[in-house]
N, C-alpha and C. Protein backbone atom coordinates (compact mmCIF):
# COMPACT_ATOMS: atom_id res chain seq x y z
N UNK A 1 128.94 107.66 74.94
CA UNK A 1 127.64 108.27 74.94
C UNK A 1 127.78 109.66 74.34
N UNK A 2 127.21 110.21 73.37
CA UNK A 2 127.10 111.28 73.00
C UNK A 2 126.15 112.24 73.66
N UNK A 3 126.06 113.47 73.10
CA UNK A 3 125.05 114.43 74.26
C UNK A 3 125.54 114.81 75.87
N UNK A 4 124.62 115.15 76.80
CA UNK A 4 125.43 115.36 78.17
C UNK A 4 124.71 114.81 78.80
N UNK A 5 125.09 114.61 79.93
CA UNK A 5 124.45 113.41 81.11
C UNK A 5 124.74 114.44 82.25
N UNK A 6 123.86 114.41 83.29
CA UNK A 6 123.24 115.11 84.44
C UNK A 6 123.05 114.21 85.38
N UNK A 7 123.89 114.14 86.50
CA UNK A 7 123.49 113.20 87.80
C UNK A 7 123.13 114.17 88.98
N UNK A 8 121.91 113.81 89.31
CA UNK A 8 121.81 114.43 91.05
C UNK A 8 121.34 113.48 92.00
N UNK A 9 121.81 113.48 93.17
CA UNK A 9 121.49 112.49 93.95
C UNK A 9 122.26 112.92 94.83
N UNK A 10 121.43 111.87 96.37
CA UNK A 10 121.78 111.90 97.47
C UNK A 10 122.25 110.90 97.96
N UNK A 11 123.01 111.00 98.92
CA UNK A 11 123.70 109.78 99.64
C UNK A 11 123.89 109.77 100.69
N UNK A 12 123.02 108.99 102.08
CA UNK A 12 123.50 108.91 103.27
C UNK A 12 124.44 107.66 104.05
N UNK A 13 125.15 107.83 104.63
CA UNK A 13 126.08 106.95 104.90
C UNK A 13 126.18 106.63 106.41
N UNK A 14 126.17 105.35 107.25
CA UNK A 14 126.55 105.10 107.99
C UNK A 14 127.40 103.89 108.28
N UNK A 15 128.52 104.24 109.11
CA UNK A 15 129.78 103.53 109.21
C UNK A 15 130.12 103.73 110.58
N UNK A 16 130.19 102.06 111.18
CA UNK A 16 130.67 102.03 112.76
C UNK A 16 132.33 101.15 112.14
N UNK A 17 133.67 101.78 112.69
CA UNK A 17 134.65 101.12 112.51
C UNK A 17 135.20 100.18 113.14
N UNK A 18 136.09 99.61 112.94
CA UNK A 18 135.90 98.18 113.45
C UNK A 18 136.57 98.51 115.18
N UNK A 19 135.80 98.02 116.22
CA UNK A 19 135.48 97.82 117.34
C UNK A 19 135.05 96.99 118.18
N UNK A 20 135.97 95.94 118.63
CA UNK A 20 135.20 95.47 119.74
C UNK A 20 135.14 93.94 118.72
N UNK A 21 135.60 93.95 117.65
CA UNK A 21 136.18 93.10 116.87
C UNK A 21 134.64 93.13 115.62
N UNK A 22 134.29 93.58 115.80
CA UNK A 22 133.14 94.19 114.38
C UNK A 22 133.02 95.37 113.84
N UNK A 23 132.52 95.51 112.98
CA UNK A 23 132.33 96.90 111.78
C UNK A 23 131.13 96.66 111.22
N UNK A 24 129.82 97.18 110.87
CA UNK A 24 129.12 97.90 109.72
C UNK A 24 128.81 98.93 109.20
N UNK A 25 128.52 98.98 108.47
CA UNK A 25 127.89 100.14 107.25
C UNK A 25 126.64 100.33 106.66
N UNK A 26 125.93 100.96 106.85
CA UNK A 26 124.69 101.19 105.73
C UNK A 26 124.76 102.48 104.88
N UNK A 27 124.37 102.23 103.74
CA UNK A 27 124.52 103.49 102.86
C UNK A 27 122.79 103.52 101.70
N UNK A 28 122.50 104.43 101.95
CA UNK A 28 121.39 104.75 100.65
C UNK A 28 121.28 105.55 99.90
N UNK A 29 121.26 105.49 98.34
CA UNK A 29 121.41 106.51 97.69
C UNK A 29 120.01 106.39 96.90
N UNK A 30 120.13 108.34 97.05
CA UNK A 30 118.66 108.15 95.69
C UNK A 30 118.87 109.28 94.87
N UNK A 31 119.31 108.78 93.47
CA UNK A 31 119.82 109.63 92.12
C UNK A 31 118.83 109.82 91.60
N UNK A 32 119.57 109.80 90.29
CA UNK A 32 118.43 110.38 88.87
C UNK A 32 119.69 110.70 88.37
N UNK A 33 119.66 110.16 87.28
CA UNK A 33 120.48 110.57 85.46
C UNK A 33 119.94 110.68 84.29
N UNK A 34 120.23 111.68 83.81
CA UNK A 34 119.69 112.01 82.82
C UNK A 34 120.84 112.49 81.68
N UNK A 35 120.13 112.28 80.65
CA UNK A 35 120.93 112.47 79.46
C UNK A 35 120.18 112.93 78.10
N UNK A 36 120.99 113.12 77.13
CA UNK A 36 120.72 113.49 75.74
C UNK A 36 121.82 113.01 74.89
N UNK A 37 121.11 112.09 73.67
CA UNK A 37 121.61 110.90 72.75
C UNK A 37 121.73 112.41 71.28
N UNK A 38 122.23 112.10 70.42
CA UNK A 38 122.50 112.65 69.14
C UNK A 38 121.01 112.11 68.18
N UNK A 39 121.68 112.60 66.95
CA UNK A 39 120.28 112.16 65.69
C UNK A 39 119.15 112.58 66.37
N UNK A 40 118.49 113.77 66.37
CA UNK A 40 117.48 114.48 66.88
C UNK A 40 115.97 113.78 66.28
N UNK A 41 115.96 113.05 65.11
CA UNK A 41 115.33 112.87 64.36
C UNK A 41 114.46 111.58 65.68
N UNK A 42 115.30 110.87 65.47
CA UNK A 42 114.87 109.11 66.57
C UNK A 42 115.37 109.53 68.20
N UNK A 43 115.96 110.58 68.80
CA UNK A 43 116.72 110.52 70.34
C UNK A 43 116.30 111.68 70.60
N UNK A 44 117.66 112.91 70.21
CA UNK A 44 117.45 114.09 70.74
C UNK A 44 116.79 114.25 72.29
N UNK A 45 115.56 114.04 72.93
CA UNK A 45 115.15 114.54 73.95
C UNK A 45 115.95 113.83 74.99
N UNK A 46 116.10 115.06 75.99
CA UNK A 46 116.91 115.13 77.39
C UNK A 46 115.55 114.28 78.25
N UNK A 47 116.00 112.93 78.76
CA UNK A 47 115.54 112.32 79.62
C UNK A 47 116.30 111.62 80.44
N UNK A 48 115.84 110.07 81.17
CA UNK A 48 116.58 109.53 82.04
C UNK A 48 117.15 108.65 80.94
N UNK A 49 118.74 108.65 81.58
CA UNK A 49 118.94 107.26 81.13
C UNK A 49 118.85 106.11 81.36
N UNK A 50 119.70 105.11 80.48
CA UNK A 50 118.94 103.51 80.68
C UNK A 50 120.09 103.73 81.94
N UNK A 51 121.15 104.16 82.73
CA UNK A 51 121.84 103.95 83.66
C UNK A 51 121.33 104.19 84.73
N UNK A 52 120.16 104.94 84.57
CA UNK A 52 119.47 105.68 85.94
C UNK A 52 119.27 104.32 86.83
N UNK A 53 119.40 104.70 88.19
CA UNK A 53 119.08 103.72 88.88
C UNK A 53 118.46 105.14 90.13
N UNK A 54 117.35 104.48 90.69
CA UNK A 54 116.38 105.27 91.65
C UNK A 54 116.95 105.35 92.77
N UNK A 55 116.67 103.96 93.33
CA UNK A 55 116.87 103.76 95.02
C UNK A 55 118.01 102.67 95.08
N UNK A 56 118.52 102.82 96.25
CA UNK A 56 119.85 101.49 95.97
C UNK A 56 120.20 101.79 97.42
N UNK A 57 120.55 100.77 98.08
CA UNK A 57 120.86 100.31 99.68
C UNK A 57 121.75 99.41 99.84
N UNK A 58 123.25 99.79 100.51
CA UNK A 58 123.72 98.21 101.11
C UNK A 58 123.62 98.46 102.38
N UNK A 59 124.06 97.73 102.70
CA UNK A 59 124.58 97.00 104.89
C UNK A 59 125.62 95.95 104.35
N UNK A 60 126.19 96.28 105.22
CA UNK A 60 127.60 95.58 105.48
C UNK A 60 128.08 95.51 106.57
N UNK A 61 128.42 94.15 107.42
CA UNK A 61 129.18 93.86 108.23
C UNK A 61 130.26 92.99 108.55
N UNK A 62 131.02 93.20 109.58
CA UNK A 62 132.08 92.22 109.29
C UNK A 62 132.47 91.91 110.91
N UNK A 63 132.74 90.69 111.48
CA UNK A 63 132.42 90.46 112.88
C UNK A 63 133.59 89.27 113.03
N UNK A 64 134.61 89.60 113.95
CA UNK A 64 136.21 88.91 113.95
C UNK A 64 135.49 88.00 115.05
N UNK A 65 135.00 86.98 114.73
CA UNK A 65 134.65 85.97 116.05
C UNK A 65 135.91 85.41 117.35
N UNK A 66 136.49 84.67 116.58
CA UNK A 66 137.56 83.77 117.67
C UNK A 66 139.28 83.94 116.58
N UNK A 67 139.87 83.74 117.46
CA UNK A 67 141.11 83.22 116.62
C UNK A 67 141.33 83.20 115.37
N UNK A 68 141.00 84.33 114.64
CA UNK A 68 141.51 84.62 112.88
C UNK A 68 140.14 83.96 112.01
N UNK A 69 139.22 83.66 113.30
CA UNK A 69 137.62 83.21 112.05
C UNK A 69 137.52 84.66 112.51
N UNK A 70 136.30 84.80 110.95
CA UNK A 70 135.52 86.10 110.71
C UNK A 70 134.83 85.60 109.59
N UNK A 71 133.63 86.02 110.22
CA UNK A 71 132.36 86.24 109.16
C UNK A 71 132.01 87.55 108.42
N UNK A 72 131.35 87.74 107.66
CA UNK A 72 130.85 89.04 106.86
C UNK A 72 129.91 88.74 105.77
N UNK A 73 129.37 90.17 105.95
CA UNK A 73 128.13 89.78 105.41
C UNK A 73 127.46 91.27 104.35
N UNK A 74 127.19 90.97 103.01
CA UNK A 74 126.46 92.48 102.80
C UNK A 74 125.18 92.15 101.68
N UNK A 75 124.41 93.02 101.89
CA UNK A 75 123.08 92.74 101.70
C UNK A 75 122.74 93.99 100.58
N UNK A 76 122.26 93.90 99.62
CA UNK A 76 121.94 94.85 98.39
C UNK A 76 120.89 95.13 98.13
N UNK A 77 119.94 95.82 98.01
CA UNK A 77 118.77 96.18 97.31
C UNK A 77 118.65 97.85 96.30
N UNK A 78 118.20 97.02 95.02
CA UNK A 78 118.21 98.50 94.46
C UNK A 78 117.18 98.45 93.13
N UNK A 79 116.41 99.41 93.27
CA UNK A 79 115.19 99.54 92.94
C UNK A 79 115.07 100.95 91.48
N UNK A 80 114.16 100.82 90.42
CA UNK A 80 114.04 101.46 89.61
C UNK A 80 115.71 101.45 88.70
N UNK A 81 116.18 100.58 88.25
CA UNK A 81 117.12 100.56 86.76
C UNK A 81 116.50 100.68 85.82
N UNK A 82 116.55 101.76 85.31
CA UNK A 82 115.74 101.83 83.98
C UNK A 82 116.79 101.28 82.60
N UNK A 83 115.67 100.49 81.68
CA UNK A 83 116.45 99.79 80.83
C UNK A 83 116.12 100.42 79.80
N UNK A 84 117.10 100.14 78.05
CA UNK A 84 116.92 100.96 76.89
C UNK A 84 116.00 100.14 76.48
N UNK A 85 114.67 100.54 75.46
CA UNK A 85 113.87 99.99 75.31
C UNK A 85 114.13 100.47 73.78
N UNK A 86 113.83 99.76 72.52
CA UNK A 86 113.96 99.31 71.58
C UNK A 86 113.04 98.91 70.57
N UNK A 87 112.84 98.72 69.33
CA UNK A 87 111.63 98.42 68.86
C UNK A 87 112.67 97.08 67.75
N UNK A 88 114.16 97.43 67.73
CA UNK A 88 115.38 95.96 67.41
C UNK A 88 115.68 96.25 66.05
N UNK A 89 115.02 96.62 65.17
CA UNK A 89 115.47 96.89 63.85
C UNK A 89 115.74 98.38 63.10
N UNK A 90 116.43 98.80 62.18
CA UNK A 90 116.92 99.36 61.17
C UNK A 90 116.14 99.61 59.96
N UNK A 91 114.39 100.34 60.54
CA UNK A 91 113.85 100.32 59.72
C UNK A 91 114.61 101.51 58.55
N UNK A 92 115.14 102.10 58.87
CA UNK A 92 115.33 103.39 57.43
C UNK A 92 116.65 103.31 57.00
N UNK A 93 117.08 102.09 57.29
CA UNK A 93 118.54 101.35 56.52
C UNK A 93 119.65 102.54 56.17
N UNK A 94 120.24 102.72 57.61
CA UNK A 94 120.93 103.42 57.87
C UNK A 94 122.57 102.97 58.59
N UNK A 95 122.60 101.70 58.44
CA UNK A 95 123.29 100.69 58.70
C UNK A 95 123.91 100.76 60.30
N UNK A 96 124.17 99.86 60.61
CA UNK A 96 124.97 99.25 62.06
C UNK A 96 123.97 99.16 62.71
N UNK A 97 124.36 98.57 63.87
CA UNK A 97 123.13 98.08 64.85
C UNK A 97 123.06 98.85 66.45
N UNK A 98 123.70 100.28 65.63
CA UNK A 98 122.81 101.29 67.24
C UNK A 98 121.88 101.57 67.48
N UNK A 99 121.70 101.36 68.69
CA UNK A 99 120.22 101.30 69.52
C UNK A 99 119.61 102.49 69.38
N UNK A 100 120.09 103.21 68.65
CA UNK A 100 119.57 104.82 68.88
C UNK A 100 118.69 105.07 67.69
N UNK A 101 119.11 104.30 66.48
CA UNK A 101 118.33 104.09 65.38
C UNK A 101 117.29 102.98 65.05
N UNK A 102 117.31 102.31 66.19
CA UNK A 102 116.52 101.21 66.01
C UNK A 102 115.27 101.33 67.33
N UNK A 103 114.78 102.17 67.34
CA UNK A 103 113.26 102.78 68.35
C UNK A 103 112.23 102.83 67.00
N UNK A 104 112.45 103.15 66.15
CA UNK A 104 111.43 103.25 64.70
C UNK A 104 110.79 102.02 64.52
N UNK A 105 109.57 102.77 64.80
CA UNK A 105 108.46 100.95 64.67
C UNK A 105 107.91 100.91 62.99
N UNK A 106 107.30 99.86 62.46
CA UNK A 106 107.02 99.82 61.31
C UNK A 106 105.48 100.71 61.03
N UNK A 107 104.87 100.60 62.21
CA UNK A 107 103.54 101.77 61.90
C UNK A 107 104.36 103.54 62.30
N UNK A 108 105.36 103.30 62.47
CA UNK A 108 105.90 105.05 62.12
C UNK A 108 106.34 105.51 63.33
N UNK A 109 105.56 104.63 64.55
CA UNK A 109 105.76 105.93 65.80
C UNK A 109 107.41 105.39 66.43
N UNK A 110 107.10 105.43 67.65
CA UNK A 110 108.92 105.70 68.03
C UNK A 110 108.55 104.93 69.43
N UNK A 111 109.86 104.24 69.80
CA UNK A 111 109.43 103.56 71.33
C UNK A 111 110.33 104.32 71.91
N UNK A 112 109.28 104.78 73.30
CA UNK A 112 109.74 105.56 74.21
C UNK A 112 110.73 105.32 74.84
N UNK A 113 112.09 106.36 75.30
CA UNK A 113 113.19 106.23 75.27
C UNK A 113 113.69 105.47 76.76
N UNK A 114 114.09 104.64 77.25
CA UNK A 114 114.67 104.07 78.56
C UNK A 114 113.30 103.99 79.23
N UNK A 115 111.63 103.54 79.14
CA UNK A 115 110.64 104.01 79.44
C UNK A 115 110.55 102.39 80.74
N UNK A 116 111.83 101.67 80.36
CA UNK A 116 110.92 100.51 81.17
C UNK A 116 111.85 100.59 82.42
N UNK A 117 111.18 100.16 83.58
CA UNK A 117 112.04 100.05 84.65
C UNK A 117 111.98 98.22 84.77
N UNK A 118 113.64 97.66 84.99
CA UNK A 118 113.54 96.32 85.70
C UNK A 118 113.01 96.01 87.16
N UNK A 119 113.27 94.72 87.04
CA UNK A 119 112.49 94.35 88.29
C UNK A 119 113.69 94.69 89.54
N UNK A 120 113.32 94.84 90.57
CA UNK A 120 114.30 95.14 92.12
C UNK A 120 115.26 94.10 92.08
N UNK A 121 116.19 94.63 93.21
CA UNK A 121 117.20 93.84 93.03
C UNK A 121 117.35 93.60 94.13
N UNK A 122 117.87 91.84 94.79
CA UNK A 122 117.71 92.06 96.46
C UNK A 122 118.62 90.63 96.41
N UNK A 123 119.98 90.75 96.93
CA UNK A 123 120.99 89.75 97.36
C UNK A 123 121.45 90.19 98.71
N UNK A 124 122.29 89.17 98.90
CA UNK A 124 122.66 88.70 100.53
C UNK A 124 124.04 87.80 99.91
N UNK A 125 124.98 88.75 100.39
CA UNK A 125 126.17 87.38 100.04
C UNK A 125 126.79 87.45 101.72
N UNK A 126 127.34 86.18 102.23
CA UNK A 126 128.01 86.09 103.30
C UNK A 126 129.42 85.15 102.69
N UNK A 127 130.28 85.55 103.83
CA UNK A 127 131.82 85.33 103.41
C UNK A 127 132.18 84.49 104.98
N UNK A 128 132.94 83.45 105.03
CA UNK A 128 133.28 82.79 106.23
C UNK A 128 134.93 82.35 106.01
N UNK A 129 136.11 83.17 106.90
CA UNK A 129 137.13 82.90 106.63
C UNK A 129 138.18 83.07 107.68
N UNK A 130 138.80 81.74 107.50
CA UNK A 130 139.84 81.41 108.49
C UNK A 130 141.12 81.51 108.79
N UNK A 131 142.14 82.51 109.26
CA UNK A 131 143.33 82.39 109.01
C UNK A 131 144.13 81.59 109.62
N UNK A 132 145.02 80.86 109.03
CA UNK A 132 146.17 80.19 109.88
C UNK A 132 147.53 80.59 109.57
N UNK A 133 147.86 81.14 110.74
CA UNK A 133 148.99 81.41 110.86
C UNK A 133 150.07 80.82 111.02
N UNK A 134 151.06 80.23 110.09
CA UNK A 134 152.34 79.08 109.95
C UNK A 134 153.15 80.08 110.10
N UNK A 135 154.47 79.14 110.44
CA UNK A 135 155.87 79.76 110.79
C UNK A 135 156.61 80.63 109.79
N UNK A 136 157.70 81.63 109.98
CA UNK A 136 158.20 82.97 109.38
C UNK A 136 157.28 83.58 108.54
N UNK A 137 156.32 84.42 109.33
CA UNK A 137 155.61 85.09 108.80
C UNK A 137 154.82 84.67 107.46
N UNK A 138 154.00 83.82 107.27
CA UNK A 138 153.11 82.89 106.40
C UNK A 138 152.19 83.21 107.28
N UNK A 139 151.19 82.79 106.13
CA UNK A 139 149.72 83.01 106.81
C UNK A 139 148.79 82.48 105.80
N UNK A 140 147.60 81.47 105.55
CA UNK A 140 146.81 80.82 104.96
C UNK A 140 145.47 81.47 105.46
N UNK A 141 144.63 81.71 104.66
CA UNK A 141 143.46 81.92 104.41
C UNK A 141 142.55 81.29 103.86
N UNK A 142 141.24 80.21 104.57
CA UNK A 142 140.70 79.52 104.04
C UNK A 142 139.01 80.22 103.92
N UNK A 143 138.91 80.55 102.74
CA UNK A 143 137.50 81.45 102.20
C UNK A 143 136.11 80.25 101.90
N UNK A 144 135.08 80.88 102.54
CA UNK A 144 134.04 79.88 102.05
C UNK A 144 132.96 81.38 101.48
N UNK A 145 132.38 81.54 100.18
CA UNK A 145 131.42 82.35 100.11
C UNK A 145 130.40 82.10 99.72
N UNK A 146 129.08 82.47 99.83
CA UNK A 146 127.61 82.09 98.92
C UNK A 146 127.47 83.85 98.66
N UNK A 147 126.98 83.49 97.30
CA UNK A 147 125.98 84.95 97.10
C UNK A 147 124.75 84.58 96.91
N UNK A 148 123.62 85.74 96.86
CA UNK A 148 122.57 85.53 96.45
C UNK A 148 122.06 84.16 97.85
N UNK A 149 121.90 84.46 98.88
CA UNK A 149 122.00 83.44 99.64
C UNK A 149 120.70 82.65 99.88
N UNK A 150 119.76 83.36 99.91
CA UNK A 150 118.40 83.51 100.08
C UNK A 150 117.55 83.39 98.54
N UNK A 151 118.78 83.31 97.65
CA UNK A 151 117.76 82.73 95.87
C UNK A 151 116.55 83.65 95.38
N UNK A 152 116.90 84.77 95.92
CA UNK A 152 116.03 85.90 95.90
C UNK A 152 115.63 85.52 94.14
N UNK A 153 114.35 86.01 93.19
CA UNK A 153 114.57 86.21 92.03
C UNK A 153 115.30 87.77 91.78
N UNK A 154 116.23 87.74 90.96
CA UNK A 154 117.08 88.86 90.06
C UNK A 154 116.92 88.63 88.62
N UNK A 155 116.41 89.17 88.10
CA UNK A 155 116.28 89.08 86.37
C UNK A 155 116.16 90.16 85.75
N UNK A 156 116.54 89.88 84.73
CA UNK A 156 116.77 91.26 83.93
C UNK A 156 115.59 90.73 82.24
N UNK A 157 114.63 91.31 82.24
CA UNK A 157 113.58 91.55 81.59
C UNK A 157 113.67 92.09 80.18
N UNK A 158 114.12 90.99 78.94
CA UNK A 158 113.85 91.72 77.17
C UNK A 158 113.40 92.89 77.03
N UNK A 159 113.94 93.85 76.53
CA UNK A 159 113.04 95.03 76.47
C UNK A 159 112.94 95.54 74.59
N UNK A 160 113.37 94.52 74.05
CA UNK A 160 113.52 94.23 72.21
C UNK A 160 112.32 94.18 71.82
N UNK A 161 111.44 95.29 71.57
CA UNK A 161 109.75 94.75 71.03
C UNK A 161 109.93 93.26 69.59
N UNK A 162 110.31 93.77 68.78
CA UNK A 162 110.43 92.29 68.06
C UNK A 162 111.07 91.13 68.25
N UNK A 163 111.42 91.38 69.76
CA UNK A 163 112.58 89.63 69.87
C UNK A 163 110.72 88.46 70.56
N UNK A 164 111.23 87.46 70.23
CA UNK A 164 110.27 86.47 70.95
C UNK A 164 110.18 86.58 72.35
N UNK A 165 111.24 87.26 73.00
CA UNK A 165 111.31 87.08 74.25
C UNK A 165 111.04 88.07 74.93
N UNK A 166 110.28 89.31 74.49
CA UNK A 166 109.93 90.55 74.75
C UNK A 166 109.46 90.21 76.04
N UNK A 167 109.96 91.22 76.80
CA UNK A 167 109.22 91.31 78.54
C UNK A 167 108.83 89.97 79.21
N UNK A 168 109.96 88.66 78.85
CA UNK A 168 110.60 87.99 79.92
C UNK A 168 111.70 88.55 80.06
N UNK A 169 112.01 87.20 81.26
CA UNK A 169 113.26 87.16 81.77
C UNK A 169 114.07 86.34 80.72
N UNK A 170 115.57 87.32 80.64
CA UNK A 170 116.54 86.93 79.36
C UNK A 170 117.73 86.45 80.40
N UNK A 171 117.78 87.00 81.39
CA UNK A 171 119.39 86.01 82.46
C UNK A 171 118.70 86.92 83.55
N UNK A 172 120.01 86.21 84.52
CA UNK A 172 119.58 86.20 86.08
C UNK A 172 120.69 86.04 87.01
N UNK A 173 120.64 86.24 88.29
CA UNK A 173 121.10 86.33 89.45
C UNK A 173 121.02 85.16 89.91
N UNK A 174 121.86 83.83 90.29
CA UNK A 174 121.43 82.78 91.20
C UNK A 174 122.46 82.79 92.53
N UNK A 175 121.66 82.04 93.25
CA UNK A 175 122.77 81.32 94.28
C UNK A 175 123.69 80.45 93.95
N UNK A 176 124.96 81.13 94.40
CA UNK A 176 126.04 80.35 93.89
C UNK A 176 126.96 80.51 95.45
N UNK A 177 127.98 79.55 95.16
CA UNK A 177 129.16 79.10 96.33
C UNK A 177 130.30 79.28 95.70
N UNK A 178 131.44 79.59 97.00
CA UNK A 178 132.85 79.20 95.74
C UNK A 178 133.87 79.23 97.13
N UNK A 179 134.50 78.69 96.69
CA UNK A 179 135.58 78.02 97.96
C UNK A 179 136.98 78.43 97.28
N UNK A 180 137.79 79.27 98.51
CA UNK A 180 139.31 79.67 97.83
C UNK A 180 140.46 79.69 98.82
N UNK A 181 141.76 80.02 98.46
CA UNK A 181 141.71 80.32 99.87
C UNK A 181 143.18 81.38 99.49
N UNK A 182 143.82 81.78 100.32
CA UNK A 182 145.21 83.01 100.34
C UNK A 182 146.06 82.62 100.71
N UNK A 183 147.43 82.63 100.28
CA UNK A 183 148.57 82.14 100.74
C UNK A 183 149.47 83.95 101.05
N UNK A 184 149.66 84.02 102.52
CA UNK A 184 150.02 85.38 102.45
C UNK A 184 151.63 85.60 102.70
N UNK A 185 153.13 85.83 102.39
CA UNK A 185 154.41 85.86 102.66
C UNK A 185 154.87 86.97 102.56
């Protein structure tokens, strides 16, 4: 990134340690980043960047049930990602395909810089895992995880004024599973 970038933000944190055979955490942060791009002509102005992210929250817990099971669990939400917004082409044939030169629309004006915010973001992954403990110090770990547990929608929204796919959804967040496990010596 060229230019300078400016972060301020806050962050509150809470953390119970593990006790009593459980632990959580909640944490919320609320930033703001800002920056300044080169070529004064198409960028130049000090605004947010496309990295800015507003509001953002986890929780996290983790809870030792019986005999080497333990569950855990953490939950995400995060709100205002602002994305680079684009108009996709090289109108003043200046070659390569940086985004910084390609805001120039064909009626002259300029698309406003990181102006779009995506949609929220809201997952739930839980983790379920078992240890067994075998002879001279061995130890097996059998992992079961889902993310996205609840199939929340997560999408991330075209922000290319000339693509066909302008302001849909271009990919996404699904519910997924995955089964593993640890061999520990």
């Amino acid at each position: 990134m060229n230019g300078r970038s400016t972060y301020h933000g806050l962050q509150t944190a809470i953390t119970k340690r593990m006790s009593n055979h459980w632990q959580g955490a909640v944490t919320y942060t609320l930033s703001g980043l800002w920056d300044a791009l080169g070529k004064p002509d198409l960028n130049g102005e000090y605004g947010l960047s496309s990295s800015d992210l507003r509001h953002r929250a986890v929780m996290s817990g983790i809870w030792e049930v019986y005999r080497g099971f333990q569950v855990s669990g953490t939950h995400y939400m995060g709100v205002g990602q602002r994305a680079q917004t684009i108009y996709g082409g090289d109108l003043r044939n200046l070659g390569g395909s940086d985004p910084s030169i390609q805001r120039l629309r064909p009626d002259g004006t300029i698309v406003p810089r990181n102006a779009f915010v995506q949609p929220a973001r809201n997952r739930t992954a839980i983790r379920l895992q078992q240890r067994i403990v075998l002879p001279a110090r061995v130890s097996l770990d059998l992992i079961a995880e889902a993310f996205d547990v609840f199939n929340h929608t997560n999408v991330t929204i075209n922000t290319q004024e000339n693509n066909a796919l302008y302001l849909k959804p271009t990919s996404g967040e699904f519910r997924t599973v995955q089964l593993g496990f640890r061999l520990t010596f």
